[in-house]
C-alpha atoms as a PDB file:
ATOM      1  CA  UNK A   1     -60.293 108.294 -59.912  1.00  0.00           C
ATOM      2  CA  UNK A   2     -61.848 108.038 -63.481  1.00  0.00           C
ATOM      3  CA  UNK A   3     -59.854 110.180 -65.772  1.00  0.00           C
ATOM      4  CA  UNK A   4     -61.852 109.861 -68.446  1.00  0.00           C
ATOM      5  CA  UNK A   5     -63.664 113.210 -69.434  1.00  0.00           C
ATOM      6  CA  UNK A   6     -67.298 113.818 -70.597  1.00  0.00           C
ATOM      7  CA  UNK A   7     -68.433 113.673 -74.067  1.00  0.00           C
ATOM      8  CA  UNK A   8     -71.582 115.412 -74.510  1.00  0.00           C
ATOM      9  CA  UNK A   9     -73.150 114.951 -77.820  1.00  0.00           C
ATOM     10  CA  UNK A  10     -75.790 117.628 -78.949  1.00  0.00           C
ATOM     11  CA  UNK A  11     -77.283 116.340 -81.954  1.00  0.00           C
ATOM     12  CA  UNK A  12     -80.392 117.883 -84.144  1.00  0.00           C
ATOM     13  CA  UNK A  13     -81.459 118.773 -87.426  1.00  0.00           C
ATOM     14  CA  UNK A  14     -79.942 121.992 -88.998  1.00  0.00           C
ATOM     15  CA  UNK A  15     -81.320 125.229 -87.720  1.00  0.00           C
ATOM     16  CA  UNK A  16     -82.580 123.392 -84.207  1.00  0.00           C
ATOM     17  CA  UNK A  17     -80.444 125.469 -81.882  1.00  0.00           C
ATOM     18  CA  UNK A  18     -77.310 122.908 -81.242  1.00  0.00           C
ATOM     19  CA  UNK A  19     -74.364 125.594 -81.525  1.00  0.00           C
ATOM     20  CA  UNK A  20     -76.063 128.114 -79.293  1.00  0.00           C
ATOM     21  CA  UNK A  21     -77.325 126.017 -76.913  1.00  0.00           C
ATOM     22  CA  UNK A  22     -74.084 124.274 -77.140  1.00  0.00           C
ATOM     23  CA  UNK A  23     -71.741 127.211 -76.738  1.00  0.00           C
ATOM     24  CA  UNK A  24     -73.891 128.608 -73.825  1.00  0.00           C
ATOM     25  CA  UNK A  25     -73.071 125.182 -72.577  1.00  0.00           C
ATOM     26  CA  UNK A  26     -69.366 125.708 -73.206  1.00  0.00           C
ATOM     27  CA  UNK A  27     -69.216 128.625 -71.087  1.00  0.00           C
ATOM     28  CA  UNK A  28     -71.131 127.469 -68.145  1.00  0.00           C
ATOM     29  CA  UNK A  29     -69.000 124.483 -67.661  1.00  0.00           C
ATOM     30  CA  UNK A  30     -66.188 126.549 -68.501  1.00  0.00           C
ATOM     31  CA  UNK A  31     -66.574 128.314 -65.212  1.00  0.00           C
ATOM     32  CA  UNK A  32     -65.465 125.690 -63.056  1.00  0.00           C
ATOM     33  CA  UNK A  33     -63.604 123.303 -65.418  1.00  0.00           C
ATOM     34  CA  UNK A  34     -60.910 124.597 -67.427  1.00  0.00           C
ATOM     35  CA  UNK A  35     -60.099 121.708 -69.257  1.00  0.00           C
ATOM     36  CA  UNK A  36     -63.232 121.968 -71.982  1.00  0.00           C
ATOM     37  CA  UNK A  37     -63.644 121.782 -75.430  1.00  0.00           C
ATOM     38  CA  UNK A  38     -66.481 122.890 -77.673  1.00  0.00           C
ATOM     39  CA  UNK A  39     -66.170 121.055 -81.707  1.00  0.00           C
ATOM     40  CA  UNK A  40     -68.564 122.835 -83.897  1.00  0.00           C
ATOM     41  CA  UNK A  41     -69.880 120.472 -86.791  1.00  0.00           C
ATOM     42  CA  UNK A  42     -69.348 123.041 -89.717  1.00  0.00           C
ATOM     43  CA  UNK A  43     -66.145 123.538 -87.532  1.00  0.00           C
ATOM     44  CA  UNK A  44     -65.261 120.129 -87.740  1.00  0.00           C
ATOM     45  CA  UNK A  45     -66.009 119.502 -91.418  1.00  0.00           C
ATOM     46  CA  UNK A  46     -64.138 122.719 -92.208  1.00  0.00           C
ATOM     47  CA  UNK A  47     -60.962 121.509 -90.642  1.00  0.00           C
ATOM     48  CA  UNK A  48     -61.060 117.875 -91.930  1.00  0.00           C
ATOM     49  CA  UNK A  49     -62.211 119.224 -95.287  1.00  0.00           C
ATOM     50  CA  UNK A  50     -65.087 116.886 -95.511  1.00  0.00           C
ATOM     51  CA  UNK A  51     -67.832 118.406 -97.894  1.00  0.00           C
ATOM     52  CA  UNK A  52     -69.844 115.631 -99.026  1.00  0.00           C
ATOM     53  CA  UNK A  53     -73.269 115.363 -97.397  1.00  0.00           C
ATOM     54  CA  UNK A  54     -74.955 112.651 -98.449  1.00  0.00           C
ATOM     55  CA  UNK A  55     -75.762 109.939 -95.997  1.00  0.00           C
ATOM     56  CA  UNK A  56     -72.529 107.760 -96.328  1.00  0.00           C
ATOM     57  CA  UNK A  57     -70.372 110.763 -96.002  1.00  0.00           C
ATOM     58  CA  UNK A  58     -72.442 112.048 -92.667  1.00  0.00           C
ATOM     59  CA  UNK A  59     -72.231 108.641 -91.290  1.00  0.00           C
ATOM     60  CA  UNK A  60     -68.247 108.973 -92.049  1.00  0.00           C
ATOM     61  CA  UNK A  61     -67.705 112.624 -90.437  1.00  0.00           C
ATOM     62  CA  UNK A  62     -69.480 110.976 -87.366  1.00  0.00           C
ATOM     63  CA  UNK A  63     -67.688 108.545 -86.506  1.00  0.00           C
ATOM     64  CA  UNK A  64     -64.469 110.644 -86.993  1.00  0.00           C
ATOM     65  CA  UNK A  65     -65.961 112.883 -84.885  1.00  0.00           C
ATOM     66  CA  UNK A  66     -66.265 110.704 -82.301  1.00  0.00           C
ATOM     67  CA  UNK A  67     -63.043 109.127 -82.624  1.00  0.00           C
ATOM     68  CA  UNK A  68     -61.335 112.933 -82.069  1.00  0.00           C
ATOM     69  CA  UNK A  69     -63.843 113.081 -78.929  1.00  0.00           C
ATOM     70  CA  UNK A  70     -62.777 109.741 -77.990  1.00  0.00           C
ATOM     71  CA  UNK A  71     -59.258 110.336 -77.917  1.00  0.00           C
ATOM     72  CA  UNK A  72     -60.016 113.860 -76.287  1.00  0.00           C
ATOM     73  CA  UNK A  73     -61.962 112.468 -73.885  1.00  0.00           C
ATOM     74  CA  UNK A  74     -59.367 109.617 -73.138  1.00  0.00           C
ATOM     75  CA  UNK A  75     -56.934 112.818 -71.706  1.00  0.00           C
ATOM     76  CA  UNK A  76     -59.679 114.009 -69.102  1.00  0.00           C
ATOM     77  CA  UNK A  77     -61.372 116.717 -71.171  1.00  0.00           C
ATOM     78  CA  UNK A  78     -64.700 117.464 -71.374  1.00  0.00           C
ATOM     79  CA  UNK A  79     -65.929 117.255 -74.727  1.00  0.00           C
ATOM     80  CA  UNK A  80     -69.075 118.975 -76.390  1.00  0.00           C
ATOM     81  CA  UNK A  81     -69.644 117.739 -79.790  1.00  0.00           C
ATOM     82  CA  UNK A  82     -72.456 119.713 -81.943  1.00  0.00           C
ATOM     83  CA  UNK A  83     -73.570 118.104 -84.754  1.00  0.00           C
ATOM     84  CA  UNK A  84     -76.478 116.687 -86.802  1.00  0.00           C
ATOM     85  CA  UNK A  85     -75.252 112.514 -86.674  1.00  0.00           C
ATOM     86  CA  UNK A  86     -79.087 111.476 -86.583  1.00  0.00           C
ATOM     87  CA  UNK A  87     -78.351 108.165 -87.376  1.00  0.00           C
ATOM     88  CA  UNK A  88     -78.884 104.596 -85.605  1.00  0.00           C
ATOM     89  CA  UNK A  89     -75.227 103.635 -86.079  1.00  0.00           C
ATOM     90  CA  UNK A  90     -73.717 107.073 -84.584  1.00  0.00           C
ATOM     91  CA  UNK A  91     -75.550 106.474 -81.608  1.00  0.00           C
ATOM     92  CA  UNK A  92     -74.375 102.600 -80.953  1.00  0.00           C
ATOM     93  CA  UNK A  93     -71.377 103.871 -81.857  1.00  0.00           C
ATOM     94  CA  UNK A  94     -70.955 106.472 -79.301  1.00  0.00           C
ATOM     95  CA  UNK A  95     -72.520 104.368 -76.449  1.00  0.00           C
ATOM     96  CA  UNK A  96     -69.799 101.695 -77.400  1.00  0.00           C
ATOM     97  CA  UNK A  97     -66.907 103.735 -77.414  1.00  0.00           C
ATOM     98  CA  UNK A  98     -67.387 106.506 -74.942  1.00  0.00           C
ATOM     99  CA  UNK A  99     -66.783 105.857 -71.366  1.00  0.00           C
ATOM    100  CA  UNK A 100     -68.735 108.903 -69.674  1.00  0.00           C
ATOM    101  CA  UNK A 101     -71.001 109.994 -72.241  1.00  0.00           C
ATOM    102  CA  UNK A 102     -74.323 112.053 -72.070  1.00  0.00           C
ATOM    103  CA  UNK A 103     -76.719 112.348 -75.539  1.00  0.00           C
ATOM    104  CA  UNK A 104     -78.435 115.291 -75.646  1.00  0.00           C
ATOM    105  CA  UNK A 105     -81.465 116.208 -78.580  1.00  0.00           C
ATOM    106  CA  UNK A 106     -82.378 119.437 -79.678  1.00  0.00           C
ATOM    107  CA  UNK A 107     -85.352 119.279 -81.148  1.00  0.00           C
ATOM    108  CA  UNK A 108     -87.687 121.519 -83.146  1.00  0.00           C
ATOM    109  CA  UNK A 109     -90.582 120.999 -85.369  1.00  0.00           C
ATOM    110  CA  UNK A 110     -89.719 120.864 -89.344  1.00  0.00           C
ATOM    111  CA  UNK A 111     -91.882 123.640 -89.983  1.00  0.00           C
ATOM    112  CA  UNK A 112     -90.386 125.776 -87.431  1.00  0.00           C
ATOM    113  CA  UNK A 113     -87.043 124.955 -88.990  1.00  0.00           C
ATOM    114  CA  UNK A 114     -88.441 125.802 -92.212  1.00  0.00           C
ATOM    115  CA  UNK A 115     -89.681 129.577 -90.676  1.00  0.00           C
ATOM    116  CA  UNK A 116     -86.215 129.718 -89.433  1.00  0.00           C
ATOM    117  CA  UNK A 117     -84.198 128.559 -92.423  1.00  0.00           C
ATOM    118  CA  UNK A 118     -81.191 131.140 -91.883  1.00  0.00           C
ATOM    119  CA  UNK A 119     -79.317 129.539 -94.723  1.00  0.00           C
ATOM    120  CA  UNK A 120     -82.201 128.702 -97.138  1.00  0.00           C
ATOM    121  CA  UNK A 121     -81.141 125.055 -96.429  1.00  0.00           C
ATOM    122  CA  UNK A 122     -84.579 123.813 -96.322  1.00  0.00           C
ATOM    123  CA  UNK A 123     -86.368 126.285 -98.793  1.00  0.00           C
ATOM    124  CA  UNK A 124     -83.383 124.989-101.562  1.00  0.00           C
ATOM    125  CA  UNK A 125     -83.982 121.702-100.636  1.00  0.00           C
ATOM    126  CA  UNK A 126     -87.739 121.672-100.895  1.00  0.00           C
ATOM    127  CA  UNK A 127     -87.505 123.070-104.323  1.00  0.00           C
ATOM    128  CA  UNK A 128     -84.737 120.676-105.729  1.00  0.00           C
ATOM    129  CA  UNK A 129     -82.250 123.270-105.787  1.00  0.00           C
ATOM    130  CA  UNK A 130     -79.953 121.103-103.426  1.00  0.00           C
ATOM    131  CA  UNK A 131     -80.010 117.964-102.237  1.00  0.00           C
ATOM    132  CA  UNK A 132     -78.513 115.916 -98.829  1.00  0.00           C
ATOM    133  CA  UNK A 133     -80.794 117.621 -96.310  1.00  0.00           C
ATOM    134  CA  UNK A 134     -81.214 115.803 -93.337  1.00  0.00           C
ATOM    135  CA  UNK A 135     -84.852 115.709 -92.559  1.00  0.00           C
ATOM    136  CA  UNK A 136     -85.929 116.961 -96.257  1.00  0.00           C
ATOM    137  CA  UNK A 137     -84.350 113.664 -99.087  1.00  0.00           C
ATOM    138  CA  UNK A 138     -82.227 112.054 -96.036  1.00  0.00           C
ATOM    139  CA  UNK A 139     -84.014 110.414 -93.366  1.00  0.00           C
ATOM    140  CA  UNK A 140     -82.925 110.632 -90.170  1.00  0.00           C
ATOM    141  CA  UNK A 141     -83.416 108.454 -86.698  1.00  0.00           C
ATOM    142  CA  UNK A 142     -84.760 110.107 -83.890  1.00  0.00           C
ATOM    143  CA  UNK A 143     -82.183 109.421 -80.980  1.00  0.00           C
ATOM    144  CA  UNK A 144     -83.466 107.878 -77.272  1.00  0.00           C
ATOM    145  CA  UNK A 145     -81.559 110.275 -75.910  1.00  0.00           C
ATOM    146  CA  UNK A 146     -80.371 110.826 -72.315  1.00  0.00           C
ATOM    147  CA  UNK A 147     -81.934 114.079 -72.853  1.00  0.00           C
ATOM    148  CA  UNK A 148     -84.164 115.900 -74.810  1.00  0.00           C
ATOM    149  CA  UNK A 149     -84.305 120.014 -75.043  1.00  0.00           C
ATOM    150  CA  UNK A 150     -87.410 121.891 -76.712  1.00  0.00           C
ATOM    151  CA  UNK A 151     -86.160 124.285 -79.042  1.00  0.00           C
ATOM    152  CA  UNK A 152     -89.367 125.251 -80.929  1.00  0.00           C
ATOM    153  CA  UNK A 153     -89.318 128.540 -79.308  1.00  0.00           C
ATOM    154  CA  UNK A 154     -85.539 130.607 -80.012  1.00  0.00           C
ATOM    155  CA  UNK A 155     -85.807 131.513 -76.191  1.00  0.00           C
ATOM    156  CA  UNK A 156     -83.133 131.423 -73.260  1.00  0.00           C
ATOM    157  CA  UNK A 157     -80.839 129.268 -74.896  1.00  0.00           C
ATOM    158  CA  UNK A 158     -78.857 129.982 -71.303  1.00  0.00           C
ATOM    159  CA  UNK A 159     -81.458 128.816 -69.516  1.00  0.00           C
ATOM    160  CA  UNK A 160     -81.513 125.733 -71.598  1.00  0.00           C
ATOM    161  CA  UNK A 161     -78.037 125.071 -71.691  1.00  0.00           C
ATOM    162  CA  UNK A 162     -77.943 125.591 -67.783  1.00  0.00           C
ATOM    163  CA  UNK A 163     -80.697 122.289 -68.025  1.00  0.00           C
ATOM    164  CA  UNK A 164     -78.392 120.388 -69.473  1.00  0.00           C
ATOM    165  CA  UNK A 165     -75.791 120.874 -67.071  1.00  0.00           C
ATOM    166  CA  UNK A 166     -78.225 120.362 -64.070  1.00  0.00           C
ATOM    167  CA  UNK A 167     -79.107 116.884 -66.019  1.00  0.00           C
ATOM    168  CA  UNK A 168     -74.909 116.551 -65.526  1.00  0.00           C
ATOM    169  CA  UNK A 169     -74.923 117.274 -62.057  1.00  0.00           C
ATOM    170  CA  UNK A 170     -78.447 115.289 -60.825  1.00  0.00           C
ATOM    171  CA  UNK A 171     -76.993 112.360 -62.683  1.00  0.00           C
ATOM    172  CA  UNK A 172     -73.652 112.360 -60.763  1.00  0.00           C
ATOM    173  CA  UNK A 173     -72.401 111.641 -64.127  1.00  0.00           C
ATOM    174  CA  UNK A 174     -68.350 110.432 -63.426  1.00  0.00           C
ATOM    175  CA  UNK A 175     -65.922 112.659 -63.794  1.00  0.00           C
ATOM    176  CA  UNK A 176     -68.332 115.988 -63.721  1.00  0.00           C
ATOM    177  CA  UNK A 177     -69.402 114.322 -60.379  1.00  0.00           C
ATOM    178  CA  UNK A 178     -65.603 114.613 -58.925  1.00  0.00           C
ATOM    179  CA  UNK A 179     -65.701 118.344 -59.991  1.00  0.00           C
ATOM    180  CA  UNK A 180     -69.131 119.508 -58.949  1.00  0.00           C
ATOM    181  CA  UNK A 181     -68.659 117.533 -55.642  1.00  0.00           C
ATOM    182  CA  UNK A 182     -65.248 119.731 -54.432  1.00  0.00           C
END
């Protein structure tokens, strides 16, 4: 039996839709697996008091991150990390280190994120109020993904999540396969 548990990396720029798809996700799996946890990036950087966001210091976070998820993972829970990471060496990282691992991208247009821009992140950032905005001064690398969700439209982010799971199950992914198979 593999006792490894699933990391599931939800990655996107701010504003995409990666904590409520990603907490919709939570609670699906939830149902039938009790042994699931759900790490928030603002979450995470809150905890581990990391407030830098230039590149370096993203890169950093990330591969803490992953090490937490790693070592989460590592005691047979399923992990669902939410966070931006859009860079090359996160995801050769994660591919490296994880043993059942699933990426999944939300993604959504700039200007939509920009029409969205809850937090002003992007308006700030276009007018040089702030700076370290992924996507605006910091370039970013569009992940291969195992999976990629359309979240131009802020619509059935159930129904969404509930893809990403059926992605899970149609794979046979190990570990979720041993569940899902009872």
């Amino acid at each position: 039996m593999n006792h490894y548990g699933l990391v599931i990396w939800i990655t996107g720029l701010a504003g995409s839709g990666k904590t409520t798809i990603s907490k919709e996700l939570y609670y699906l799996i939830k149902q039938d697996i009790p042994n699931v946890v759900y790490l928030d990036g603002d979450g995470f950087r809150e905890v581990f008091e990391c407030s830098k966001h230039d590149k370096d210091s993203r890169i950093k976070v990330a591969m803490i991150r992953a090490r937490m998820c790693n070592l989460l993972s590592k005691q047979g829970i399923v992990v669902i990390a939410s966070t931006i990471s859009l860079f090359q060496e996160i995801y050769e990282n994660n591919k490296k280190i994880f043993k059942n691992y699933i990426e999944v991208y939300i993604q959504c247009d700039m200007q939509e994120l920009i029409n969205r821009d809850q937090k002003q992140l992007y308006t700030n950032a276009l007018n040089g109020k702030i700076k370290d905005v992924v996507g605006i001064d910091i370039k970013f690398d569009t992940p291969k993904s195992h999976l990629t969700i359309d979240n131009n439209e802020r619509n059935n982010a159930g129904a969404k999540a509930a893809n990403i799971l059926r992605y899970i199950k149609d794979k046979k992914i190990p570990y979720m396969k041993e569940r899902y198979e009872k």
